[in-house]
C-alpha atoms as a PDB file:
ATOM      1  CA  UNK A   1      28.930   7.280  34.131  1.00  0.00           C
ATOM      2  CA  UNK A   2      28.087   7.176  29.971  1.00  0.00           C
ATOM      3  CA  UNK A   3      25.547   8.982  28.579  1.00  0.00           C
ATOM      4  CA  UNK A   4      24.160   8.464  25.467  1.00  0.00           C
ATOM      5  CA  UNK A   5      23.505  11.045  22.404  1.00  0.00           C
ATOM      6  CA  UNK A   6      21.912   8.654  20.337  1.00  0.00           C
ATOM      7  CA  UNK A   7      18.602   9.206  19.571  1.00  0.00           C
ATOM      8  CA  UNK A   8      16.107   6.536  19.780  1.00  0.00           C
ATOM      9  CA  UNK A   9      12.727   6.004  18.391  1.00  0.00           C
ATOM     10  CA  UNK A  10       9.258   4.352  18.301  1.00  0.00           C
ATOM     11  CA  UNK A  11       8.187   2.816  15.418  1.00  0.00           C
ATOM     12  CA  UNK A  12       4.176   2.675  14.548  1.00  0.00           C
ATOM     13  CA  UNK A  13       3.664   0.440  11.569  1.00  0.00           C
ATOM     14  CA  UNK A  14       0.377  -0.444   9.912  1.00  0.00           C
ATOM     15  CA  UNK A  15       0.382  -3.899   7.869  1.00  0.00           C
ATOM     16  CA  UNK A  16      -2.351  -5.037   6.394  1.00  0.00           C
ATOM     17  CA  UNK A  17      -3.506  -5.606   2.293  1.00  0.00           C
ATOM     18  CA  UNK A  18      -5.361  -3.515  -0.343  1.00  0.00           C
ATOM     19  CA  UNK A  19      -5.406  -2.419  -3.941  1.00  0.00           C
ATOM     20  CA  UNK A  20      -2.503  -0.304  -5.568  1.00  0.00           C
ATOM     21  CA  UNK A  21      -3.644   2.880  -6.879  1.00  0.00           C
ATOM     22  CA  UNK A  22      -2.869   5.894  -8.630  1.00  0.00           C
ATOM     23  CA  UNK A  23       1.182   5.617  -8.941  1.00  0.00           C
ATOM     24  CA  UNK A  24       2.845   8.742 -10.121  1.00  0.00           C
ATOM     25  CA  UNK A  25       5.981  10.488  -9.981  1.00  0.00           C
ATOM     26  CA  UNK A  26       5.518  13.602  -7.375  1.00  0.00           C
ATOM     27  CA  UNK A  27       7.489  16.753  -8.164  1.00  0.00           C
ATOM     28  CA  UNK A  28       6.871  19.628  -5.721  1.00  0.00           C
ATOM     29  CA  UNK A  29       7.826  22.612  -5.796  1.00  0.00           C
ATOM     30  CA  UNK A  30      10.561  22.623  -2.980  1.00  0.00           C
ATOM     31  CA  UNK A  31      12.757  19.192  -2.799  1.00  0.00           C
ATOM     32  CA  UNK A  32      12.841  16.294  -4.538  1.00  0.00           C
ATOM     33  CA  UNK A  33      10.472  14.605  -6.976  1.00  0.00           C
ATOM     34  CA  UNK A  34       9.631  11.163  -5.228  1.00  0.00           C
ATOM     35  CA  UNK A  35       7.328   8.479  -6.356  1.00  0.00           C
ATOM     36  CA  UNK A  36       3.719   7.754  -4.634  1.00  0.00           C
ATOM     37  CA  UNK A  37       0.847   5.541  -4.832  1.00  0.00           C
ATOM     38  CA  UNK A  38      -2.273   5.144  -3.227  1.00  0.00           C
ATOM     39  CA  UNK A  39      -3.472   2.144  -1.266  1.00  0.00           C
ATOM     40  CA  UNK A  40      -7.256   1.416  -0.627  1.00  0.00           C
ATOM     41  CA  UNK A  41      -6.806  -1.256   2.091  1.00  0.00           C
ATOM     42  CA  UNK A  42      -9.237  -3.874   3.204  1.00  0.00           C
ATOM     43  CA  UNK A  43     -10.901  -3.365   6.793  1.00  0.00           C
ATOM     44  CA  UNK A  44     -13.399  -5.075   8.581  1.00  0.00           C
ATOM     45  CA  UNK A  45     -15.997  -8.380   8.363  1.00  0.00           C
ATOM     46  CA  UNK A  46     -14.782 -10.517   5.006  1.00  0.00           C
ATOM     47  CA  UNK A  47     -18.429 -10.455   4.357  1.00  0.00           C
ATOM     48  CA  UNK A  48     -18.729  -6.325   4.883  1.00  0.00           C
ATOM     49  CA  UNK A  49     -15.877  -4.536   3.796  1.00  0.00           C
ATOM     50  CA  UNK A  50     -14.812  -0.921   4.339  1.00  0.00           C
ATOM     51  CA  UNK A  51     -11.958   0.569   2.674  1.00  0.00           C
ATOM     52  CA  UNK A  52      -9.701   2.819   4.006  1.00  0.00           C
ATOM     53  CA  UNK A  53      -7.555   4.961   1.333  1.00  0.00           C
ATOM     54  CA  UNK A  54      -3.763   5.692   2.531  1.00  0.00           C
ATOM     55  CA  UNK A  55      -1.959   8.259   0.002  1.00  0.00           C
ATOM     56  CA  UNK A  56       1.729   6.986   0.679  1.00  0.00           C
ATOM     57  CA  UNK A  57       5.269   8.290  -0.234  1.00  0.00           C
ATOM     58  CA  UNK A  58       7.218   4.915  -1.802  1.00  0.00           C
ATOM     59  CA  UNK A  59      10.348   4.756   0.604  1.00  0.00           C
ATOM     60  CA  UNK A  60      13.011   2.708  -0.023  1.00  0.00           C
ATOM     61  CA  UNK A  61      14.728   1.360  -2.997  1.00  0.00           C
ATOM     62  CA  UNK A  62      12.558  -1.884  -3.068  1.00  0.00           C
ATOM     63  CA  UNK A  63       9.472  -0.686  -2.250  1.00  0.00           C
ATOM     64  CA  UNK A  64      10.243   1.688  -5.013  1.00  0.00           C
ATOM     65  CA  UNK A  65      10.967  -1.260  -7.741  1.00  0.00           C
ATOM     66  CA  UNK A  66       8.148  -3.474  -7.032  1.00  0.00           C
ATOM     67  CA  UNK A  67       5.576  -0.051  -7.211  1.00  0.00           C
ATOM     68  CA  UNK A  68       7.465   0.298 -10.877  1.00  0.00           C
ATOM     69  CA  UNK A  69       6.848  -2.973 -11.757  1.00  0.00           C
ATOM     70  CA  UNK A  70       2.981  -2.607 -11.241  1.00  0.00           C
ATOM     71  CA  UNK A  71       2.630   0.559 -12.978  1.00  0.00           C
ATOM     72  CA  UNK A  72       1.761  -1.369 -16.409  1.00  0.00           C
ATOM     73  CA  UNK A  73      -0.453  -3.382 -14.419  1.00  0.00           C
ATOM     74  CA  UNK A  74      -2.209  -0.677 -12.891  1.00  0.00           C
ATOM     75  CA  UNK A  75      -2.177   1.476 -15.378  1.00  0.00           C
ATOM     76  CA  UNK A  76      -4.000  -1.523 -17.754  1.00  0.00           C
ATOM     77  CA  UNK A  77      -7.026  -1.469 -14.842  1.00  0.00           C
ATOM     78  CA  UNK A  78      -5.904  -5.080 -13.263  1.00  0.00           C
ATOM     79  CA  UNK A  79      -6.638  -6.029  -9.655  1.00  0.00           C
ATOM     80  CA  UNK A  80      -2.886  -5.274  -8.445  1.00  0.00           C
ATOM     81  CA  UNK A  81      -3.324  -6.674  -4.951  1.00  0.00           C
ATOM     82  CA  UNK A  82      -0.532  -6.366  -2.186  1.00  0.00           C
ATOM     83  CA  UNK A  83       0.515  -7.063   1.620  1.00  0.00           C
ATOM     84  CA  UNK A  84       2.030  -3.751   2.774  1.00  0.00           C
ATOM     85  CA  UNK A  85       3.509  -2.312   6.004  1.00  0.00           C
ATOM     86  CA  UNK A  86       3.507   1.532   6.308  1.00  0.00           C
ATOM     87  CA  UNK A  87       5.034   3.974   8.820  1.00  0.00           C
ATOM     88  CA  UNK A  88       4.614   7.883   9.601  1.00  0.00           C
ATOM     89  CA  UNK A  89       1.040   8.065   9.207  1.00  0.00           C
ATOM     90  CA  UNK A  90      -0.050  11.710   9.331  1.00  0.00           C
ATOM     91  CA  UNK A  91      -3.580  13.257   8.684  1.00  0.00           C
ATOM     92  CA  UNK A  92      -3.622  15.739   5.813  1.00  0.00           C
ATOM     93  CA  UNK A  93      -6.977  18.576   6.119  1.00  0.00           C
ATOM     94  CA  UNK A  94      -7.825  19.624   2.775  1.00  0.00           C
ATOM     95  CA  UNK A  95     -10.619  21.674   0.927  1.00  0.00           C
ATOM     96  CA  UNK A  96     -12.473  20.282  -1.602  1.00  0.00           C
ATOM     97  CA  UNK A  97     -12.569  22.193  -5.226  1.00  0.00           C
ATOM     98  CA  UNK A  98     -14.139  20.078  -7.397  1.00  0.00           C
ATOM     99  CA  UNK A  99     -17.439  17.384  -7.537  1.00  0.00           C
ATOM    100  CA  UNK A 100     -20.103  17.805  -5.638  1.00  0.00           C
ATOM    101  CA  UNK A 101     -18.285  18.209  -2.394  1.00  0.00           C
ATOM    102  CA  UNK A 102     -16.521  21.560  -3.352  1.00  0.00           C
ATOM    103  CA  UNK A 103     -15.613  23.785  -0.632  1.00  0.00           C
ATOM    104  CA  UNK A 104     -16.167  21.206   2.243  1.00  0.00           C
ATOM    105  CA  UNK A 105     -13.369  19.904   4.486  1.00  0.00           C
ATOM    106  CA  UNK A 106     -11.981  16.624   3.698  1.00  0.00           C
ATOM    107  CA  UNK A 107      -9.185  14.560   5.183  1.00  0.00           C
ATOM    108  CA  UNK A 108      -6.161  12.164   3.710  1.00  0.00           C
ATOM    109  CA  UNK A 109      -4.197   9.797   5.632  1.00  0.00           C
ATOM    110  CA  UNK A 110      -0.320   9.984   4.274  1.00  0.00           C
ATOM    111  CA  UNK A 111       1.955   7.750   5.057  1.00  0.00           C
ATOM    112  CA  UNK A 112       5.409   5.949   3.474  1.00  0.00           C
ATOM    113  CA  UNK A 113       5.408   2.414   2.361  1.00  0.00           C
ATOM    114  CA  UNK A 114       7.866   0.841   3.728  1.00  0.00           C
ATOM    115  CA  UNK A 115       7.203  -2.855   2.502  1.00  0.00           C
ATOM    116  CA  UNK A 116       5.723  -4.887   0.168  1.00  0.00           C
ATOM    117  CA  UNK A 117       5.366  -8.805   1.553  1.00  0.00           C
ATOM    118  CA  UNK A 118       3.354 -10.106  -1.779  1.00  0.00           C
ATOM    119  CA  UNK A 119       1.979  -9.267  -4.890  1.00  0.00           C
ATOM    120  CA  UNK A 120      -1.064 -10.377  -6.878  1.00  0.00           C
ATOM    121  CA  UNK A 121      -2.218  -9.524 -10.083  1.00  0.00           C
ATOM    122  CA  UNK A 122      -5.092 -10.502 -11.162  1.00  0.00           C
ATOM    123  CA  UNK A 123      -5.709 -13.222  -8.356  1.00  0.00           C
ATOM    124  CA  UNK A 124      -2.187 -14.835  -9.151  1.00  0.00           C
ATOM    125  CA  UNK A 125       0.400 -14.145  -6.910  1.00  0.00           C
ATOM    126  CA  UNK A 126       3.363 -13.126  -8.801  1.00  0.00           C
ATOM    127  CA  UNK A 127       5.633 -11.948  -6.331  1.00  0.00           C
ATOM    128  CA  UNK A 128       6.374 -12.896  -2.140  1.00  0.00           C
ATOM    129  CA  UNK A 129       9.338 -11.101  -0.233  1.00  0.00           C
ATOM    130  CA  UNK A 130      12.017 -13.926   0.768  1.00  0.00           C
ATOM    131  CA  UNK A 131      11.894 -13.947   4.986  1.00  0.00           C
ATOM    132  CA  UNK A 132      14.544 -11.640   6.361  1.00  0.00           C
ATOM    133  CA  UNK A 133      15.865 -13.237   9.835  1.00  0.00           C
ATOM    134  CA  UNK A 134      15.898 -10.127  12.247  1.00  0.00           C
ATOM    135  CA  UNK A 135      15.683  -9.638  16.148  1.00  0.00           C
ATOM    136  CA  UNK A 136      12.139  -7.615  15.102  1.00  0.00           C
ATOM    137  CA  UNK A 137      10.663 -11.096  13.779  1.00  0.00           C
ATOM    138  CA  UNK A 138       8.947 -12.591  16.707  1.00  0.00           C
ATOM    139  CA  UNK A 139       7.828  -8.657  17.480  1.00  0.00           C
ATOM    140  CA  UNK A 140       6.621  -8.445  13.855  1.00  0.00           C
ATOM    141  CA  UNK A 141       2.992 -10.539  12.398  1.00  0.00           C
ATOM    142  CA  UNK A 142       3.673 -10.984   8.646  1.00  0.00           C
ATOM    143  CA  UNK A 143       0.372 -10.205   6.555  1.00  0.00           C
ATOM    144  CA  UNK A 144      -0.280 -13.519   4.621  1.00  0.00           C
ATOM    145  CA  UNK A 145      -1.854 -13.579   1.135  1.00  0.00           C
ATOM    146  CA  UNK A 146      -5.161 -14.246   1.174  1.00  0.00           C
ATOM    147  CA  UNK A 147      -6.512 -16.455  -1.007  1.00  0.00           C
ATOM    148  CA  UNK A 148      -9.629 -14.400  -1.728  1.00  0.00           C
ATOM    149  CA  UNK A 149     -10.050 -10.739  -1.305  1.00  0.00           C
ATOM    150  CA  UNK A 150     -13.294  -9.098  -1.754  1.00  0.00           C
ATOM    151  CA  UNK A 151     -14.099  -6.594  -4.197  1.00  0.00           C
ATOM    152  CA  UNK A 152     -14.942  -2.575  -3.414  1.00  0.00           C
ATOM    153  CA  UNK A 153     -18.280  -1.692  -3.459  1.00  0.00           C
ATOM    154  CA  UNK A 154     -17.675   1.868  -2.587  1.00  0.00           C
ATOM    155  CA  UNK A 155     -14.832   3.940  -3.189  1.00  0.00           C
ATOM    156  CA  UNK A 156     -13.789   6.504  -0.615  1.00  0.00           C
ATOM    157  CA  UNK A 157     -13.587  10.000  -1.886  1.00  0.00           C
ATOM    158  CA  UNK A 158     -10.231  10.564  -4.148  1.00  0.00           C
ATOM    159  CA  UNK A 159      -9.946   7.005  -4.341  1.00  0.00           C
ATOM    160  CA  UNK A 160     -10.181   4.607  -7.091  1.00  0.00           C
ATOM    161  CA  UNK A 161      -9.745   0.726  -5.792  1.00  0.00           C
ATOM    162  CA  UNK A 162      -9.439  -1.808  -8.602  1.00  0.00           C
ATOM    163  CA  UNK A 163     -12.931  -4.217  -9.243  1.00  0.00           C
ATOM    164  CA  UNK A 164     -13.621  -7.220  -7.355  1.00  0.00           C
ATOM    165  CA  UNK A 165     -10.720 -10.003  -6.842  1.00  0.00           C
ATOM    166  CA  UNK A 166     -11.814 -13.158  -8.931  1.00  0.00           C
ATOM    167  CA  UNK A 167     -11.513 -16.668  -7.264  1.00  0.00           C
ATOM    168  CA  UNK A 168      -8.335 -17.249  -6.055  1.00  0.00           C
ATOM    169  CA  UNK A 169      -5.256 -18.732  -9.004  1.00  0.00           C
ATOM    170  CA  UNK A 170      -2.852 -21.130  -7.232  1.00  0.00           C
ATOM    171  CA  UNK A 171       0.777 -20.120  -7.976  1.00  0.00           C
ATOM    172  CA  UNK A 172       3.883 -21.250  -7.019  1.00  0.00           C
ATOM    173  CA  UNK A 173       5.948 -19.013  -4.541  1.00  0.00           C
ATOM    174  CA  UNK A 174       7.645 -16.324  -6.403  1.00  0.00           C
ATOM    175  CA  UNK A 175      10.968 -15.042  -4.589  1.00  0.00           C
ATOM    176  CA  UNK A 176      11.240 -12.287  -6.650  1.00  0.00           C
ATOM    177  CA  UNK A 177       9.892 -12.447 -10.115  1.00  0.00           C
ATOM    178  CA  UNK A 178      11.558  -9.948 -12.533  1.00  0.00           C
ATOM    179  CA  UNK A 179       8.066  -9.826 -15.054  1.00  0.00           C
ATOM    180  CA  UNK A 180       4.557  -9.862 -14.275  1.00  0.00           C
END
């Protein structure tokens, strides 16, 4: 009789799509600078949307590249739309010290993107992920562009979504565009 030493785990994944946010290089005190973002993702009825804001560590080195590329976007106040997947989602407890919420309890959800699927910018889609054949894929339901994504009405607190999406801009499939 074999036994094996190998560890195994259970993934948890969240997909969905929402605004890019806030990238910056982190440098903490103890370890290694990385680079983050934050995501205000879309939730609920098209026609009532919540948001729900996910501060994420960028893992991996495309995830990485494509949240570079957008920085310029993001940075210039566009509507930097993306289809995401995220793992390790953890709840962060923090105390206010600023606004008109200072000294109250507050919570963030961290987690690491993993994956970017598509891009859009604007309304046009300037970037979608070439399909990676993998014994995962008929486990795995890709997030699809929408073609319209409504705007935020009301940020969540530390977050600043972009402004509304404007009508949708058909564009060709984009494999992986080097230039917005």
């Amino acid at each position: 009789m074999t036994t094996s030493t190998e560890k195994t785990y259970f993934d948890l994944h969240i997909t969905g799509f929402g605004y890019l946010n806030r990238i910056r290089e982190v440098k903490p005190k103890k370890g290694s600078p990385f680079l983050a973002c934050d995501i205000a993702a879309l939730n609920g009825p098209s026609d009532d949307v919540s948001y729900v804001r996910f501060d994420t560590r960028v893992s991996g080195n495309e995830a990485q590249h494509l949240v570079r590329r957008c920085e310029d976007a993001v940075k210039a106040e566009k509507k930097v739309l993306i289809g995401f997947r995220l793992g390790d989602l953890w709840a962060d407890v923090f105390t206010y010290t600023k606004g008109k919420r200072v000294g109250e309890q507050g919570v963030s959800f961290k987690a690491r993107l993993l994956f970017i699927s598509w891009i859009k910018v604007d309304g046009e889609l300037v970037y979608k992920a070439e399909p990676k054949p993998t014994d995962s894929d008929e486990r795995e339901s890709d997030v699809s562009a929408p073609s319209e994504a409504p705007a935020p009405q009301e940020a969540p607190a530390q977050a600043s979504p972009a402004p509304a999406a404007e009508a949708p801009v058909e564009a060709p499939e984009l494999a992986a565009a080097e230039s917005f």
